[in-house]
C-alpha atoms as a PDB file:
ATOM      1  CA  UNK A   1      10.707 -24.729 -13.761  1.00  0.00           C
ATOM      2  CA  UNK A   2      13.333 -23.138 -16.092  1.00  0.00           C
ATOM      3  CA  UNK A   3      16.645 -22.291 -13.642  1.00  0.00           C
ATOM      4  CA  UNK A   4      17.531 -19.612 -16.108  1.00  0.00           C
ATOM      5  CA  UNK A   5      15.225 -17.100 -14.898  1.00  0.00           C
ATOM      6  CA  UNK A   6      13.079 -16.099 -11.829  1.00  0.00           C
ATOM      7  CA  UNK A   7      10.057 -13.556 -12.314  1.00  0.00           C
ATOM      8  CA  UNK A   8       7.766 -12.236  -9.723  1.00  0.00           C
ATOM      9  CA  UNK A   9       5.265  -9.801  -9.692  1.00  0.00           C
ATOM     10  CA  UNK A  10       5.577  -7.562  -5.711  1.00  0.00           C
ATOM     11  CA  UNK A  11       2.853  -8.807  -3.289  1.00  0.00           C
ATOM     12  CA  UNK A  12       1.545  -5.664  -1.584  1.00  0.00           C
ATOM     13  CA  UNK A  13       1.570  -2.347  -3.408  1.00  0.00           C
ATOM     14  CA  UNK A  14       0.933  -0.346   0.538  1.00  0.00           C
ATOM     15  CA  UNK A  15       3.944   2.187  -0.629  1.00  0.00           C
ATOM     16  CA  UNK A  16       3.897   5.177  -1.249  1.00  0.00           C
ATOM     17  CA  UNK A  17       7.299   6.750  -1.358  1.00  0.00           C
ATOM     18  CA  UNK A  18       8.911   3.716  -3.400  1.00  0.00           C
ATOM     19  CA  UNK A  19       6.819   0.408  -4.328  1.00  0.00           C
ATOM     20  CA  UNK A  20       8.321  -2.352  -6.484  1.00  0.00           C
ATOM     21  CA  UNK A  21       6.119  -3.900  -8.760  1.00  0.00           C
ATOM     22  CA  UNK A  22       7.874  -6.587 -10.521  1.00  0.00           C
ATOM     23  CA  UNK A  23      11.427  -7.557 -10.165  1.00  0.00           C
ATOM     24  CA  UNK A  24      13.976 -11.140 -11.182  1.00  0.00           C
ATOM     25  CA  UNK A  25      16.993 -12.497 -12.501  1.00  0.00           C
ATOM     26  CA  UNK A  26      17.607 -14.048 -16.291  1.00  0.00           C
ATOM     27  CA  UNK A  27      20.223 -16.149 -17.569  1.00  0.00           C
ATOM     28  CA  UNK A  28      19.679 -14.880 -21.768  1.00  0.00           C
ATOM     29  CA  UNK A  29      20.306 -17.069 -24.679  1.00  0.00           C
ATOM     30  CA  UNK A  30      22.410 -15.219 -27.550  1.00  0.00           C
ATOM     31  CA  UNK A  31      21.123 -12.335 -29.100  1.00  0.00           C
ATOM     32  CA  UNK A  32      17.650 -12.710 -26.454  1.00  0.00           C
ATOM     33  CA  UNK A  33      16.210  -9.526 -26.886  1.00  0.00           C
ATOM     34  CA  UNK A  34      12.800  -7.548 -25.445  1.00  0.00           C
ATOM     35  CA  UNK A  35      11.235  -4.903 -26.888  1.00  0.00           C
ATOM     36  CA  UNK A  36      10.413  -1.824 -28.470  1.00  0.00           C
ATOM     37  CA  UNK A  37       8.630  -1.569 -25.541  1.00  0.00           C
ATOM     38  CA  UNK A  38       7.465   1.205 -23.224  1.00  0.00           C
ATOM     39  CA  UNK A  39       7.681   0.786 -19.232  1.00  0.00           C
ATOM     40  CA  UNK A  40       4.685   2.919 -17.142  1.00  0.00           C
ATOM     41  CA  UNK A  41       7.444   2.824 -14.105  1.00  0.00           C
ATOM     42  CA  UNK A  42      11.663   3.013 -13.530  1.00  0.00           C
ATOM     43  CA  UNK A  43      13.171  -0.275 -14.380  1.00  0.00           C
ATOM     44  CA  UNK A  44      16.917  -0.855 -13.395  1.00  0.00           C
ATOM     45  CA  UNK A  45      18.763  -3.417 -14.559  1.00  0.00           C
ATOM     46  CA  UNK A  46      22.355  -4.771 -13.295  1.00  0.00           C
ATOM     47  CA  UNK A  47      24.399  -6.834 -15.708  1.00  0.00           C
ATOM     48  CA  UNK A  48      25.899  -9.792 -13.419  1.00  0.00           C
ATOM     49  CA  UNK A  49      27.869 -11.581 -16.294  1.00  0.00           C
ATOM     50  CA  UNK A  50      28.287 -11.771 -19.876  1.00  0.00           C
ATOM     51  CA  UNK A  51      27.394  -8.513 -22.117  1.00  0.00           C
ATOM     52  CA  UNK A  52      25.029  -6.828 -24.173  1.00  0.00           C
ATOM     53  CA  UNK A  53      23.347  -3.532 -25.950  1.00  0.00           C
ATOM     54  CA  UNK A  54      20.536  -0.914 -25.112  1.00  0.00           C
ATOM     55  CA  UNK A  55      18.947   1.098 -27.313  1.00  0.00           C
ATOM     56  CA  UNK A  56      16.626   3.990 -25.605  1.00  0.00           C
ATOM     57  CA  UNK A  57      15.438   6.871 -26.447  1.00  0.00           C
ATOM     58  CA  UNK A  58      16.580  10.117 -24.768  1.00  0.00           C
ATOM     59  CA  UNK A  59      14.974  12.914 -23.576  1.00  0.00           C
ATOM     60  CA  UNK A  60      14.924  14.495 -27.431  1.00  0.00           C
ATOM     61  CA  UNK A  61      13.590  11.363 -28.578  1.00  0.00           C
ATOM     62  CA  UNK A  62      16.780  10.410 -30.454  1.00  0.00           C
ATOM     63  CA  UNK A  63      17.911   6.525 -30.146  1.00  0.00           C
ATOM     64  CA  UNK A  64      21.280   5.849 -28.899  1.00  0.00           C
ATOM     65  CA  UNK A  65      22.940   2.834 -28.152  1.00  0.00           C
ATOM     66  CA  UNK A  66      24.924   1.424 -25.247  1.00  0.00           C
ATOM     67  CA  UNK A  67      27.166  -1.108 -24.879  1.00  0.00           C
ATOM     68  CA  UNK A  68      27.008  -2.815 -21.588  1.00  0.00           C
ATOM     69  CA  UNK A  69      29.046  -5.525 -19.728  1.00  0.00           C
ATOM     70  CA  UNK A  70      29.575  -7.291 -16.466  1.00  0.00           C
ATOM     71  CA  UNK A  71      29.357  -4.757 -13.426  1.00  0.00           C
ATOM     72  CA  UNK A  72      27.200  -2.089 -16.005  1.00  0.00           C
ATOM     73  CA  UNK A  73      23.588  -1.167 -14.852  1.00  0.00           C
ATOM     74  CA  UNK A  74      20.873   0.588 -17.388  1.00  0.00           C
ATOM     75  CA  UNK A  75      17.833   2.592 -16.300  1.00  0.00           C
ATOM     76  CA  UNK A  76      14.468   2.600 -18.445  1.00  0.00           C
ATOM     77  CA  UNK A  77      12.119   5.402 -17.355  1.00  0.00           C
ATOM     78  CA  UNK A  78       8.356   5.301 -17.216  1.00  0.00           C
ATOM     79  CA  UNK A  79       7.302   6.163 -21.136  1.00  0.00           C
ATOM     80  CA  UNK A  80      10.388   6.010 -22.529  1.00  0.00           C
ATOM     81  CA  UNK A  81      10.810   3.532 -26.024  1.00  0.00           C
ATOM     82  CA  UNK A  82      13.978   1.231 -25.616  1.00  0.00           C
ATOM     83  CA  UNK A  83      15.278  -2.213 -26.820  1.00  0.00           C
ATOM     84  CA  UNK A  84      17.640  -4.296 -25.173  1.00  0.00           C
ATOM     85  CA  UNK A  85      19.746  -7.795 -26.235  1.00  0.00           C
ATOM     86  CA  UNK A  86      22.235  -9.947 -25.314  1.00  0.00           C
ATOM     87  CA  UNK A  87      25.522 -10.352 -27.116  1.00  0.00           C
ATOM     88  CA  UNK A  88      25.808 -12.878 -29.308  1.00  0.00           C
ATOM     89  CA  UNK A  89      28.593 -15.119 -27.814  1.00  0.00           C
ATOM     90  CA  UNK A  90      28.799 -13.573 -24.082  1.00  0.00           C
ATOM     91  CA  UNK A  91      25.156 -13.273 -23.269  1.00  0.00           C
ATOM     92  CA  UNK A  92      24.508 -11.827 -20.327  1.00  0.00           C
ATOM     93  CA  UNK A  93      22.851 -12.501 -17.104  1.00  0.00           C
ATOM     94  CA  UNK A  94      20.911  -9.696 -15.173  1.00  0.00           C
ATOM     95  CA  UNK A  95      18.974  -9.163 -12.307  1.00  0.00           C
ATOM     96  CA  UNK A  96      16.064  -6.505 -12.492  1.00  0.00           C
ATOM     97  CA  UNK A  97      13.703  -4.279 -10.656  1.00  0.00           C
ATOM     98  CA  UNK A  98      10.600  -2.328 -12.119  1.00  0.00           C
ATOM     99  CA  UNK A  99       9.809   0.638  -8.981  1.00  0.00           C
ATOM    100  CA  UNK A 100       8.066   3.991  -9.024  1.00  0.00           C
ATOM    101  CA  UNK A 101       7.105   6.531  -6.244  1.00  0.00           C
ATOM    102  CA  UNK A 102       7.352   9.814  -5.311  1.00  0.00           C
ATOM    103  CA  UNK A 103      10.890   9.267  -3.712  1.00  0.00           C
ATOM    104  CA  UNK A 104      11.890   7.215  -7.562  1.00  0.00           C
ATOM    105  CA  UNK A 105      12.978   9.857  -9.672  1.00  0.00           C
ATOM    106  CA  UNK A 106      14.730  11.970  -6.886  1.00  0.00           C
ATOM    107  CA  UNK A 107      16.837   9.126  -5.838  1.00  0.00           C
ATOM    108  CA  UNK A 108      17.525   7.803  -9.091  1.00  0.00           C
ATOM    109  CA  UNK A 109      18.642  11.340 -10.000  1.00  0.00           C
ATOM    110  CA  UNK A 110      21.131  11.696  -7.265  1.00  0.00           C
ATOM    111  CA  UNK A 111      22.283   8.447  -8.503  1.00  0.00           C
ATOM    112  CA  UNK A 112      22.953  10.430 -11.778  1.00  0.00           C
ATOM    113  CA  UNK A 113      20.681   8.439 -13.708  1.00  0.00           C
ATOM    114  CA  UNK A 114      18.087   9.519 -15.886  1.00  0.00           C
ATOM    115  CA  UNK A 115      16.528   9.231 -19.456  1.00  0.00           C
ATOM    116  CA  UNK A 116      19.316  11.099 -20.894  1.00  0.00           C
ATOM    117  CA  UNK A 117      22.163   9.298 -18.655  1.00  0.00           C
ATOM    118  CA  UNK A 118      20.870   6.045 -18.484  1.00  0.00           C
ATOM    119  CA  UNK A 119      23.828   4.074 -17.984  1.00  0.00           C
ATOM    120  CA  UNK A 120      25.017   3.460 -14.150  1.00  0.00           C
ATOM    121  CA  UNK A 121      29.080   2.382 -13.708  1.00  0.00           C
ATOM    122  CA  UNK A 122      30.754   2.546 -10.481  1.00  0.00           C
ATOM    123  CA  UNK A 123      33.421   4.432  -9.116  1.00  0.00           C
ATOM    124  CA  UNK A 124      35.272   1.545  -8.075  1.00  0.00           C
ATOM    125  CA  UNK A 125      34.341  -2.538  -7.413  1.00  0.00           C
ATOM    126  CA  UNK A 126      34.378  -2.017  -3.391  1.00  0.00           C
ATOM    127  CA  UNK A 127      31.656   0.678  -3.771  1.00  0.00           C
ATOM    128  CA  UNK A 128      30.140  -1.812  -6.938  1.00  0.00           C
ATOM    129  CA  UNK A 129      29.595  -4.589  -4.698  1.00  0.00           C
ATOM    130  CA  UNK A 130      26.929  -3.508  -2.615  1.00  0.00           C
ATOM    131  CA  UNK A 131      24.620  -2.446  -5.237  1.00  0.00           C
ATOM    132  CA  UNK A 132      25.056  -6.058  -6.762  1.00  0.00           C
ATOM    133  CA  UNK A 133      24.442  -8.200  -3.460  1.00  0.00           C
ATOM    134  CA  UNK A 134      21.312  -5.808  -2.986  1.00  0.00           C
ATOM    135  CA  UNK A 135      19.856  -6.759  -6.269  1.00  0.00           C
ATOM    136  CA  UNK A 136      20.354 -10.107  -6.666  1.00  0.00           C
ATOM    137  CA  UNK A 137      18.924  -9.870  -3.145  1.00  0.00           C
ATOM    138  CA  UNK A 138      15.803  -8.350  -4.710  1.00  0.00           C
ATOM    139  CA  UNK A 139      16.393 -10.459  -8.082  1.00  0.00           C
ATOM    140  CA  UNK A 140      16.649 -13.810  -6.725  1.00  0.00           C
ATOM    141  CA  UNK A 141      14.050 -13.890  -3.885  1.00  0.00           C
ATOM    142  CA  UNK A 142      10.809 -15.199  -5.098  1.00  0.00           C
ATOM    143  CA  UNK A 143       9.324 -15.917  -1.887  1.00  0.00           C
ATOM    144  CA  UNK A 144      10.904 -12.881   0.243  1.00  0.00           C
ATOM    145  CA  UNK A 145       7.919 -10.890   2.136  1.00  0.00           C
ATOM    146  CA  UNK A 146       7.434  -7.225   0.728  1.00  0.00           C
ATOM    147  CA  UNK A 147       8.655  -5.492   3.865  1.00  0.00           C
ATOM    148  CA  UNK A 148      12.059  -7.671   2.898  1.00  0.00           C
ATOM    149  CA  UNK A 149      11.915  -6.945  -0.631  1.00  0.00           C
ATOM    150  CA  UNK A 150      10.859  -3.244   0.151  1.00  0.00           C
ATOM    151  CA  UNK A 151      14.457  -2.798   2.705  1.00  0.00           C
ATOM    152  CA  UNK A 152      16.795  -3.979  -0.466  1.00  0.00           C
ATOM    153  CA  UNK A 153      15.677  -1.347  -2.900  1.00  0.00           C
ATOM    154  CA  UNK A 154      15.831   0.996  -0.070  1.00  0.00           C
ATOM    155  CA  UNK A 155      19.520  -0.280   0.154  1.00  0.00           C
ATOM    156  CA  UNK A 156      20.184  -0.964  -3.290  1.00  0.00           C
ATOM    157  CA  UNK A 157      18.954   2.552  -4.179  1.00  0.00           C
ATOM    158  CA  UNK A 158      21.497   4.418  -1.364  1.00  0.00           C
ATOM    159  CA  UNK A 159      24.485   2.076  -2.522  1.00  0.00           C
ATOM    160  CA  UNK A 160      23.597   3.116  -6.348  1.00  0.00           C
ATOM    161  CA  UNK A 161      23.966   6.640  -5.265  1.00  0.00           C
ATOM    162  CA  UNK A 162      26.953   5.786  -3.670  1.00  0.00           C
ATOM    163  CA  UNK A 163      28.972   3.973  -6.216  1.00  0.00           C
ATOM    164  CA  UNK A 164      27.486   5.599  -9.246  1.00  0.00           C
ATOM    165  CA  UNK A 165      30.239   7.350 -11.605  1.00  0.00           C
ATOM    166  CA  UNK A 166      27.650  10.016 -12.526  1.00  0.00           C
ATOM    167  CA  UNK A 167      26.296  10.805  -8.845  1.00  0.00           C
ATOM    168  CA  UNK A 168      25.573  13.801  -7.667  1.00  0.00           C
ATOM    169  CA  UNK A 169      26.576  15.675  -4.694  1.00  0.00           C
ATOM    170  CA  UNK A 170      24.014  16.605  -2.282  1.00  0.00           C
ATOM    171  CA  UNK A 171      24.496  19.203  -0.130  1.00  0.00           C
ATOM    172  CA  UNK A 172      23.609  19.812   3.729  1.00  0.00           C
ATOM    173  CA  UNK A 173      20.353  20.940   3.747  1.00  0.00           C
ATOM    174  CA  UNK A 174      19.216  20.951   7.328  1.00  0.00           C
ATOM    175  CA  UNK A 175      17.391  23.775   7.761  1.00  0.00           C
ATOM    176  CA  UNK A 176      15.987  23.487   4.008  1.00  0.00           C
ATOM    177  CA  UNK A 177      14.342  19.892   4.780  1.00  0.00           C
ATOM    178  CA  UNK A 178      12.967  20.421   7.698  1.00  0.00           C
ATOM    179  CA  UNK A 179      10.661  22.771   6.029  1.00  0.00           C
ATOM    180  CA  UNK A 180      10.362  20.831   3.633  1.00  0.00           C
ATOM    181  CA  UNK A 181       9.646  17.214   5.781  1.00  0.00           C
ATOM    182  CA  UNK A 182       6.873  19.719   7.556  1.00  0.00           C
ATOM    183  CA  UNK A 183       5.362  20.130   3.593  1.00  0.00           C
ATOM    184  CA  UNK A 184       5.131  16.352   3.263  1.00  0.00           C
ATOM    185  CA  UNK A 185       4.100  15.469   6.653  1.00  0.00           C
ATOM    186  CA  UNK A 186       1.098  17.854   6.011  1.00  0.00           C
ATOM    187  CA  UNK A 187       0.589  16.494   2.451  1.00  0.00           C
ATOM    188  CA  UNK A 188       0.596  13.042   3.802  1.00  0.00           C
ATOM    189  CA  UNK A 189      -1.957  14.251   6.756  1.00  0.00           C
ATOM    190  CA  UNK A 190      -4.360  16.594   3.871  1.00  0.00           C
ATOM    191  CA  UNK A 191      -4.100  14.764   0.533  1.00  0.00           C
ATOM    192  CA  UNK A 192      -7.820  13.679   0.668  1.00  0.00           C
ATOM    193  CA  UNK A 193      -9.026  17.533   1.412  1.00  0.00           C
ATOM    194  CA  UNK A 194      -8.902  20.156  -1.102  1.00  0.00           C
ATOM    195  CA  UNK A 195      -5.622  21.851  -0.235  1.00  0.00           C
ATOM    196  CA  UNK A 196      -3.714  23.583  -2.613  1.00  0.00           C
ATOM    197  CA  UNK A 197       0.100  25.050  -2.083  1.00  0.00           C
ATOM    198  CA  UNK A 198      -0.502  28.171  -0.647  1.00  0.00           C
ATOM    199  CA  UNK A 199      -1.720  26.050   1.820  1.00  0.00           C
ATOM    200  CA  UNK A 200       0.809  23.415   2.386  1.00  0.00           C
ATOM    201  CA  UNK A 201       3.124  26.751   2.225  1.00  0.00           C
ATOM    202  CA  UNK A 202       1.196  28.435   4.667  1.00  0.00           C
ATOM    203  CA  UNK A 203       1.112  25.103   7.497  1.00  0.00           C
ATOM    204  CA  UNK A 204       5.301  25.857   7.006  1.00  0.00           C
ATOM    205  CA  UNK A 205       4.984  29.779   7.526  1.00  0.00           C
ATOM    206  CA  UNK A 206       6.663  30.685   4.356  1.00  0.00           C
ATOM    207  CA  UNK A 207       6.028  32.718   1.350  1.00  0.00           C
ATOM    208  CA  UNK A 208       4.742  30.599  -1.329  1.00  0.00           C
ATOM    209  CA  UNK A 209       7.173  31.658  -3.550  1.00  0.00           C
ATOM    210  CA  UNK A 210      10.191  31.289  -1.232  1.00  0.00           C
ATOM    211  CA  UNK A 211       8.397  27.995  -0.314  1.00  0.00           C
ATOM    212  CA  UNK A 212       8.133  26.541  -3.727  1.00  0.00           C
ATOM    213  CA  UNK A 213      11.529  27.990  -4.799  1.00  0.00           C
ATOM    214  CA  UNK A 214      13.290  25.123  -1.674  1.00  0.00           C
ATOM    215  CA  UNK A 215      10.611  22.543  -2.169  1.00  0.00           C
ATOM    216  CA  UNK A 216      12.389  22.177  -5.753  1.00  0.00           C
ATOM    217  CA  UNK A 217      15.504  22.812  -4.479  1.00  0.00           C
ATOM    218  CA  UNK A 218      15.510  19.963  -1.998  1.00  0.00           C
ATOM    219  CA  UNK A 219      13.102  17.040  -3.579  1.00  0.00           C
ATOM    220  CA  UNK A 220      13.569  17.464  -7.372  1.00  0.00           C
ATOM    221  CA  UNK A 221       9.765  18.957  -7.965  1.00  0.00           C
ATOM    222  CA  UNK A 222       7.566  21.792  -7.288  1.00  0.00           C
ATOM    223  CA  UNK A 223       4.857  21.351  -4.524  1.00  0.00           C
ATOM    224  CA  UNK A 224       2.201  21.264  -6.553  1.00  0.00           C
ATOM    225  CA  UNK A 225       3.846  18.170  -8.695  1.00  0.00           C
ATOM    226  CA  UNK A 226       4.715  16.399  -5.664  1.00  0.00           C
ATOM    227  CA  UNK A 227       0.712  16.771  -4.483  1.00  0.00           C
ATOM    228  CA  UNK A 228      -0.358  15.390  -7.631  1.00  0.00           C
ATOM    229  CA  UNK A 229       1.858  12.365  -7.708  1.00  0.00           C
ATOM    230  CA  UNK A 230       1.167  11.506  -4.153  1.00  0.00           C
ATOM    231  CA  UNK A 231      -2.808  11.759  -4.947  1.00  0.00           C
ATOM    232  CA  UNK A 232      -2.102   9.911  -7.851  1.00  0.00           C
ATOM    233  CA  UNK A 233      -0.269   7.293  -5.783  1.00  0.00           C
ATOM    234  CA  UNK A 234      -2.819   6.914  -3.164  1.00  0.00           C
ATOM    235  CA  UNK A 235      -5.534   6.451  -6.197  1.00  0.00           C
ATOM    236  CA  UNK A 236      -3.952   3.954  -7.612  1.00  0.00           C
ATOM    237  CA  UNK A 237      -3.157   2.273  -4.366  1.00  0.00           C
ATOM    238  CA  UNK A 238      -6.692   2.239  -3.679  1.00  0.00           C
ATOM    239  CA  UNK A 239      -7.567   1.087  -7.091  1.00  0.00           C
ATOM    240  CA  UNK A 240      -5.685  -2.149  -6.615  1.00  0.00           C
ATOM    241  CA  UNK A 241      -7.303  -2.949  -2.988  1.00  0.00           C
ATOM    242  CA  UNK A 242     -10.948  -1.686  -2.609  1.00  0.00           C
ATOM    243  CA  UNK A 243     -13.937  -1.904  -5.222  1.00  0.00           C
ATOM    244  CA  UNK A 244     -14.812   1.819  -4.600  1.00  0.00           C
ATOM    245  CA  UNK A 245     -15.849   3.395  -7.806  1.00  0.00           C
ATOM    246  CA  UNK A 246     -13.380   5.654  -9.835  1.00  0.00           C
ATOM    247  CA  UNK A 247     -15.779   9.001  -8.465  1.00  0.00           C
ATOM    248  CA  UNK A 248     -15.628   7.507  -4.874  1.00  0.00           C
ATOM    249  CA  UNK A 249     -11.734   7.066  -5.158  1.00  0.00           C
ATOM    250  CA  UNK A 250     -11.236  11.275  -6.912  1.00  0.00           C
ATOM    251  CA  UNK A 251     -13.005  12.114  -3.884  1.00  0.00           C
ATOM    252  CA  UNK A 252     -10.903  10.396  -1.408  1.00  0.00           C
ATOM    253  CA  UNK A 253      -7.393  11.528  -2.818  1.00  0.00           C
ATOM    254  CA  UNK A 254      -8.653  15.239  -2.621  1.00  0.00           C
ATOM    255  CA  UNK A 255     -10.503  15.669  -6.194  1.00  0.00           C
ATOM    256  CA  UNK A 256     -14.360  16.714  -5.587  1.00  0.00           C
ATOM    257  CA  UNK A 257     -14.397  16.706  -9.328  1.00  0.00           C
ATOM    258  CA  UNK A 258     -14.251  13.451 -10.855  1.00  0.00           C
ATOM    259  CA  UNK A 259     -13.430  14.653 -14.690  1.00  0.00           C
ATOM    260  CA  UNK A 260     -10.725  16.460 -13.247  1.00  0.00           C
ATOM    261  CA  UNK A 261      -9.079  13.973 -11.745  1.00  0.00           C
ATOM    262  CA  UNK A 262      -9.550  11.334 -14.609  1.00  0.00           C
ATOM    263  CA  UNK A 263      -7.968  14.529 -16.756  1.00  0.00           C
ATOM    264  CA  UNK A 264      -4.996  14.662 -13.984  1.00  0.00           C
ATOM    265  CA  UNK A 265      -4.841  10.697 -14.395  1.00  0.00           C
ATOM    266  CA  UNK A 266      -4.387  10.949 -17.474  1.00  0.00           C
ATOM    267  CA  UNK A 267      -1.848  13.482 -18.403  1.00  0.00           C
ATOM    268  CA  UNK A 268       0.423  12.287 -15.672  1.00  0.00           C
ATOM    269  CA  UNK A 269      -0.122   8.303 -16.098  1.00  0.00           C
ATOM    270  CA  UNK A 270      -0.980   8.354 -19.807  1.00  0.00           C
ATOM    271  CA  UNK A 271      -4.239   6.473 -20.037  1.00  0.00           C
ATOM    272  CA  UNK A 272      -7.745   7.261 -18.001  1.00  0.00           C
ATOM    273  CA  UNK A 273      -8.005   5.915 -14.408  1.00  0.00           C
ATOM    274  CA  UNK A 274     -10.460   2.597 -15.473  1.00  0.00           C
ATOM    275  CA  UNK A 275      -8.298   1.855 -18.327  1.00  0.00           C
ATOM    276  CA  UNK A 276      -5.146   1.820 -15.786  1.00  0.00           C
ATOM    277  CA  UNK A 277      -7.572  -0.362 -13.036  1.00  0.00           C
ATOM    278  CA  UNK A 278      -8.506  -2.858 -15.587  1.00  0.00           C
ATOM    279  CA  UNK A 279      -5.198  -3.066 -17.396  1.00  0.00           C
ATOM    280  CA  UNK A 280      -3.626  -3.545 -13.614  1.00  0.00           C
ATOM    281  CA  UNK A 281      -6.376  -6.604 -13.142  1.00  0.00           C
ATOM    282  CA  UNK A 282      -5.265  -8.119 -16.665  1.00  0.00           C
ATOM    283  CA  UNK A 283      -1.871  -8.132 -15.846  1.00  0.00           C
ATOM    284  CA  UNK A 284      -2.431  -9.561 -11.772  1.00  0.00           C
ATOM    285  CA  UNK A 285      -4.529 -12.519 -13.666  1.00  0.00           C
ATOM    286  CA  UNK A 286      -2.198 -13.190 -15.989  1.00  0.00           C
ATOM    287  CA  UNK A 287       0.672 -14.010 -13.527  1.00  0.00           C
ATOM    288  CA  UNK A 288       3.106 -13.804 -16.511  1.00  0.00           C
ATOM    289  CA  UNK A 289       5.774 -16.005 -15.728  1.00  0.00           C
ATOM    290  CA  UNK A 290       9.258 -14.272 -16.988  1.00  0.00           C
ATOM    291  CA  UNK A 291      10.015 -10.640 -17.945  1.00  0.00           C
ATOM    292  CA  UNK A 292       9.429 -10.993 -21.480  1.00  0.00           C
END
């Protein structure tokens, strides 16, 4: 076994607000690069030692490049092209995470990170340190149990918006989530019916419009996008765990209509629902043994 890296693919995918899916640590020879390469979920990466350059895309589809070091973190969002190597005479050593979940983008963005601000550096090293004992935490433990690996991106992702440079203040909403906490509680309760959001808006006693107007305000999405990614969530949960067929699964996450979900899948993933299944089985078989 090569002590330079550690790759593991996430044991149990049974999440729905954040799952991990893969996640390690690697030691890279000079110049070591990966990519182009495209990601279908976030993947954060923490520089531990040593340096080296990103090139993504951002949200206009222009590269741009980023020079990292020691203490520097860089975000790769799901679809976006990037490229990544180590220096040539300091190369570094990072420890990474690939997530996703309907709580992903909303905590990543109060982190301040996103495909246009990719690049995570603290505020100072006291508030730095947590984030990097919580991912070599993640990083380093091949063995850990997923309810163990699930608590240190949980904590890694609350110290990130902590420490990050580029955070972004969140203000007291009490009265605004508990509306919206009564939206997803009923979402998480109706998903498999045929609800819509004048519903879910209706189960809070609000005007849909005043309803959809918070929802946004306080989770980052409108209703209606937050229904579809947790249906899509649950699908795809399913389609790693039970042999129903990809009909039997629309009709369980709430879609009668099983072209209309597969057109759903497929806008919002990028490829059809059996494509996704079997590319998920390929990729479980294959047990690929390092990031790259």
């Amino acid at each position: 076994m090569d002590n330079n890296y550690s790759f593991s693919i996430f044991p149990n995918e049974n999440f729905v607000d954040l799952s991990i899916f893969q996640y390690g640590w690697e030691a890279c020879k000079p110049m070591h690069s990966f990519g182009p390469a495209v990601r279908n979920h976030y993947l954060f990466h923490l520089v531990l030692s040593g340096k080296g350059v990103l090139r993504s895309a951002d949200a206009d589809g222009i590269d741009r490049e980023y020079e990292l070091s020691a203490g520097n973190g860089f975000l790769i969002c799901p679809g976006q092209v990037n490229t990544y190597w180590a220096d040539s005479t300091d190369p570094w050593t990072y420890a990474w995470v690939e997530f996703d979940g309907i709580q992903a983008q909303k905590r990543l963005e109060q982190a301040g990170l996103d495909q246009q601000h990719p690049i995570y550096r603290s505020r100072s090293a006291s508030l730095h340190q947590p984030v990097q004992q919580e991912m070599e935490a993640i990083g380093r433990s091949k063995d850990a149990s997923p309810m163990y690996l699930m608590g240190h991106l949980y904590l890694m992702l609350d110290a990130l918006m902590q420490a990050s440079a580029t955070r972004r203040e969140v203000r007291n909403q009490s009265q605004k989530s508990f509306y919206v906490q009564e939206a997803v509680n009923f979402i998480a309760q109706n998903y498999h019916r045929d609800i819509d959001v004048q519903q879910v808006a209706s189960a809070c006693n609000l005007n849909r419009t005043y309803f959809g107007r918070l929802f946004r305000q306080v989770m980052g999405s409108t209703p209606q996008e937050y229904l579809i990614r947790f249906r899509l969530a649950k699908s795809m949960e399913l389609m790693r765990t039970a042999d129903y067929s990809i009909g039997q699964i629309a009709a369980m996450v709430g879609y009668p209509n099983p072209l209309h979900f597969s057109k759903v899948f497929k806008k919002e993933i990028g490829v059809s629902p059996r494509t996704w299944r079997a590319n998920d089985e390929q990729v479980r078989k294959q047990r690929i043994p390092r990031e790259d």
